[in-house]
C-alpha atoms as a PDB file:
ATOM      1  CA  UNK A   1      -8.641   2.921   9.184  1.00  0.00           C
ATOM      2  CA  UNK A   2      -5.913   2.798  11.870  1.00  0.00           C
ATOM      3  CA  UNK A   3      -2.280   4.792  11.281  1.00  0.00           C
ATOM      4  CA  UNK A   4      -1.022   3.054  14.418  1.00  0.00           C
ATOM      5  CA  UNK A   5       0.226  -0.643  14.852  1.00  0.00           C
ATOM      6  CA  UNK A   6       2.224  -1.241  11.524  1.00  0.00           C
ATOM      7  CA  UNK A   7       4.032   2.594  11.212  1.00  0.00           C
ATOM      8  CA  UNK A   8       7.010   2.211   9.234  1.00  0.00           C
ATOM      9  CA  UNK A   9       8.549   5.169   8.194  1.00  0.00           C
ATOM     10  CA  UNK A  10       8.303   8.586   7.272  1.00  0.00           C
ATOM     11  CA  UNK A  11       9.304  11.179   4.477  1.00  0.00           C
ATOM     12  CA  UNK A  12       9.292  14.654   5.693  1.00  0.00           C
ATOM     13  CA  UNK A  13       8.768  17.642   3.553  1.00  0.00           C
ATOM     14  CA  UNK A  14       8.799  21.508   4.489  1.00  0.00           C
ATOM     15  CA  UNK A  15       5.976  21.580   7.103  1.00  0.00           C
ATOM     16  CA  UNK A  16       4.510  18.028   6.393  1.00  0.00           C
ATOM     17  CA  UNK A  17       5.150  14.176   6.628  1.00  0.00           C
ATOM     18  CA  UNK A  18       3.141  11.182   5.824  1.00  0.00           C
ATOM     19  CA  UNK A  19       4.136   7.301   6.357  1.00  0.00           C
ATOM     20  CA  UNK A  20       2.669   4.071   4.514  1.00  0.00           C
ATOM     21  CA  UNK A  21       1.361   1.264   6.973  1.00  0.00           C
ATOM     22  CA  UNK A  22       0.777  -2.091   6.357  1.00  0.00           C
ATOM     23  CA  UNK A  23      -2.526  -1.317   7.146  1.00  0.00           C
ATOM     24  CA  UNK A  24      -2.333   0.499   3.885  1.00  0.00           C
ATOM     25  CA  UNK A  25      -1.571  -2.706   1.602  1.00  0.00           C
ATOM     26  CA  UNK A  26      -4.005  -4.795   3.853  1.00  0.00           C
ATOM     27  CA  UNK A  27      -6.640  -2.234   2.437  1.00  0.00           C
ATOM     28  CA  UNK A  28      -5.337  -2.415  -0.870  1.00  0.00           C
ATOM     29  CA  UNK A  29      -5.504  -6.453  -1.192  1.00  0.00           C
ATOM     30  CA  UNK A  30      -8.395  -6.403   0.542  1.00  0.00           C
ATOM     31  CA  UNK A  31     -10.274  -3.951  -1.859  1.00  0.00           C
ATOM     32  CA  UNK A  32      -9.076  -5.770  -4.763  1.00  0.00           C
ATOM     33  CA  UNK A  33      -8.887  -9.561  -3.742  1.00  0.00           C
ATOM     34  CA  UNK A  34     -10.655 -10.336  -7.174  1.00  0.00           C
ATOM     35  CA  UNK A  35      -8.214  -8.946  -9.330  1.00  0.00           C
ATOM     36  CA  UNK A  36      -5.120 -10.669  -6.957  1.00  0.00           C
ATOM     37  CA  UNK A  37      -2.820 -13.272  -9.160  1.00  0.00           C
ATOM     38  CA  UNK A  38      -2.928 -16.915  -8.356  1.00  0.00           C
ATOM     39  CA  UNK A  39       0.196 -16.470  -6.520  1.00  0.00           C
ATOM     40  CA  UNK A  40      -0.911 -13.590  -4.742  1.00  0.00           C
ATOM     41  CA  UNK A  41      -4.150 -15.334  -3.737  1.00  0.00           C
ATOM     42  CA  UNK A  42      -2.357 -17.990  -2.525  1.00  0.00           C
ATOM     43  CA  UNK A  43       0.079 -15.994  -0.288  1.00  0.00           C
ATOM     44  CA  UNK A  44      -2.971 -14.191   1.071  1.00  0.00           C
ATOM     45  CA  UNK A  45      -4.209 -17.457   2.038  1.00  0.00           C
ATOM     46  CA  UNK A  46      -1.662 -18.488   4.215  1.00  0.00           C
ATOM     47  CA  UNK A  47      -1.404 -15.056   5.806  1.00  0.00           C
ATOM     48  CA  UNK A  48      -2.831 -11.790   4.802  1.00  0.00           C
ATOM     49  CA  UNK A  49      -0.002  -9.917   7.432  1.00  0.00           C
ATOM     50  CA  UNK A  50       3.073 -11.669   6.254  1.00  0.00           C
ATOM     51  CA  UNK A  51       2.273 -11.523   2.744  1.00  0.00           C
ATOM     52  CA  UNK A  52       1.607  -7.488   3.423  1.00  0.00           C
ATOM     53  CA  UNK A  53       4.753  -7.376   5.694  1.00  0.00           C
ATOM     54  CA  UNK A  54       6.730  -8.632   2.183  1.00  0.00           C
ATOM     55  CA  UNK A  55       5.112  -6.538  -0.009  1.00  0.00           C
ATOM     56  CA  UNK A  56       6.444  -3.691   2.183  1.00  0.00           C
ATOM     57  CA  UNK A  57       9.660  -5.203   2.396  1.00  0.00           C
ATOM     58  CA  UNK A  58      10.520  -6.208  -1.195  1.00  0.00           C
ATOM     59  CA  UNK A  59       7.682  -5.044  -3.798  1.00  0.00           C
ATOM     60  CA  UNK A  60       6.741  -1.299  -2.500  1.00  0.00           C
ATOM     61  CA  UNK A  61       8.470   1.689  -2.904  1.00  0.00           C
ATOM     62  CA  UNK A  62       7.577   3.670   0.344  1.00  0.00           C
ATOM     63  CA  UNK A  63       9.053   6.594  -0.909  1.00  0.00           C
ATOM     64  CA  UNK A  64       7.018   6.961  -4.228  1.00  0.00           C
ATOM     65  CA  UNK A  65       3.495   5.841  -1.843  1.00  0.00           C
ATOM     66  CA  UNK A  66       4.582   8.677   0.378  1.00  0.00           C
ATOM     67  CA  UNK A  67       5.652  11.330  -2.385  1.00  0.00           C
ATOM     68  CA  UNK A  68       2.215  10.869  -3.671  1.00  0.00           C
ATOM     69  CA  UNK A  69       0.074  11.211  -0.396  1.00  0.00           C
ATOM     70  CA  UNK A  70       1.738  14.265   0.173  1.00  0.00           C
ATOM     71  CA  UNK A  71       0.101  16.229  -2.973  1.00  0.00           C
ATOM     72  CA  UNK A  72      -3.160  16.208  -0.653  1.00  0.00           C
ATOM     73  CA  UNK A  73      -3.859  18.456   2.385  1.00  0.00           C
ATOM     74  CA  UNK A  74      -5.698  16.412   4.675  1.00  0.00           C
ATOM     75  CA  UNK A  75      -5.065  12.857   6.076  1.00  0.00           C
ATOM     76  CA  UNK A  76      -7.777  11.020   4.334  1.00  0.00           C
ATOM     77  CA  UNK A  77      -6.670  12.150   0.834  1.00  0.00           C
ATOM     78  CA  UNK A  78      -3.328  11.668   1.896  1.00  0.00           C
ATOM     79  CA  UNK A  79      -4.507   8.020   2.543  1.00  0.00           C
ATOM     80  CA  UNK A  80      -6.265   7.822  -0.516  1.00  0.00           C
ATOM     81  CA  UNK A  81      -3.563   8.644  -2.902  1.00  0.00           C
ATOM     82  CA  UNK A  82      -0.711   6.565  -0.914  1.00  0.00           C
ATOM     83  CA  UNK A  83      -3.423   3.192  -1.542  1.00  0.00           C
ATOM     84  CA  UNK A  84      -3.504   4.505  -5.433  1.00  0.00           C
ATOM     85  CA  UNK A  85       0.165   4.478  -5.935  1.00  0.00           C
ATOM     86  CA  UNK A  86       0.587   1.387  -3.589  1.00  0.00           C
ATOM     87  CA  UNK A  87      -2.088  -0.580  -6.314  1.00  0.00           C
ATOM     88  CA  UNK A  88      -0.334   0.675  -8.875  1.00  0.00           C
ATOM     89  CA  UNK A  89       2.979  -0.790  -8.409  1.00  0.00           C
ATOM     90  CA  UNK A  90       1.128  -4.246  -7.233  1.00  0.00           C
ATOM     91  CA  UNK A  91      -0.238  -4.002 -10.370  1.00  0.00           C
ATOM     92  CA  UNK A  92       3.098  -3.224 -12.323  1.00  0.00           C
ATOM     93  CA  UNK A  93       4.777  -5.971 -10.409  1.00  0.00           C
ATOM     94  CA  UNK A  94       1.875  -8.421 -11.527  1.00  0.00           C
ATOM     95  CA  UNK A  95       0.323  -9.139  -7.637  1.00  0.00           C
ATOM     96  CA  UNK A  96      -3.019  -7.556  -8.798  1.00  0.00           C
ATOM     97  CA  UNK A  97      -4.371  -7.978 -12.422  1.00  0.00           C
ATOM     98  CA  UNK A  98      -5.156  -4.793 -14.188  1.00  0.00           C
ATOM     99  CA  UNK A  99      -8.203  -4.298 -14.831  1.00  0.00           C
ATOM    100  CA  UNK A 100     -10.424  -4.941 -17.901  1.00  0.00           C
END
């Protein structure tokens, strides 16, 4: 999973920092394409980046994906619980269905 092209911005804590990519919604979407909405699907269709790149710009809170990371140690968790708090807000904002 690369950290480099899409680097948007970072949250530093005492000793620590962490920063959401798009790479990191690209994963998301991409991990749970089958639960996307019909809109969402559609979006994705005509553009996987540019639907991530608005996601990041008007649907995720950065912040909140960041705050979370940062209650692991090492990158990969750090990763994993950024991607759990980005699906939870596409969820809460109705891109990706819940599931059943």
């Amino acid at each position: 999973m690369s950290r480099t092209a899409f680097q948007i911005r970072e949250v530093a804590m005492p000793g620590t920092a962490f920063q959401i990519s798009l790479d990191d919604i690209l994963e998301v979407l991409r991990n749970h394409r089958d639960r996307l909405s019909s809109d969402a699907r559609q979006s994705c269709s005509q553009g996987e980046i540019a639907f991530s790149e608005h996601l990041m710009a008007h649907v995720i809170d950065a912040d909140r994906a960041e705050r979370a990371a940062l209650h692991a140690d090492d990158l990969d968790k750090q990763t994993e619980y950024a991607q759990q708090e980005i699906l939870a807000m596409l969820v809460e904002k109705g891109v990706v269905l819940a599931s059943a």
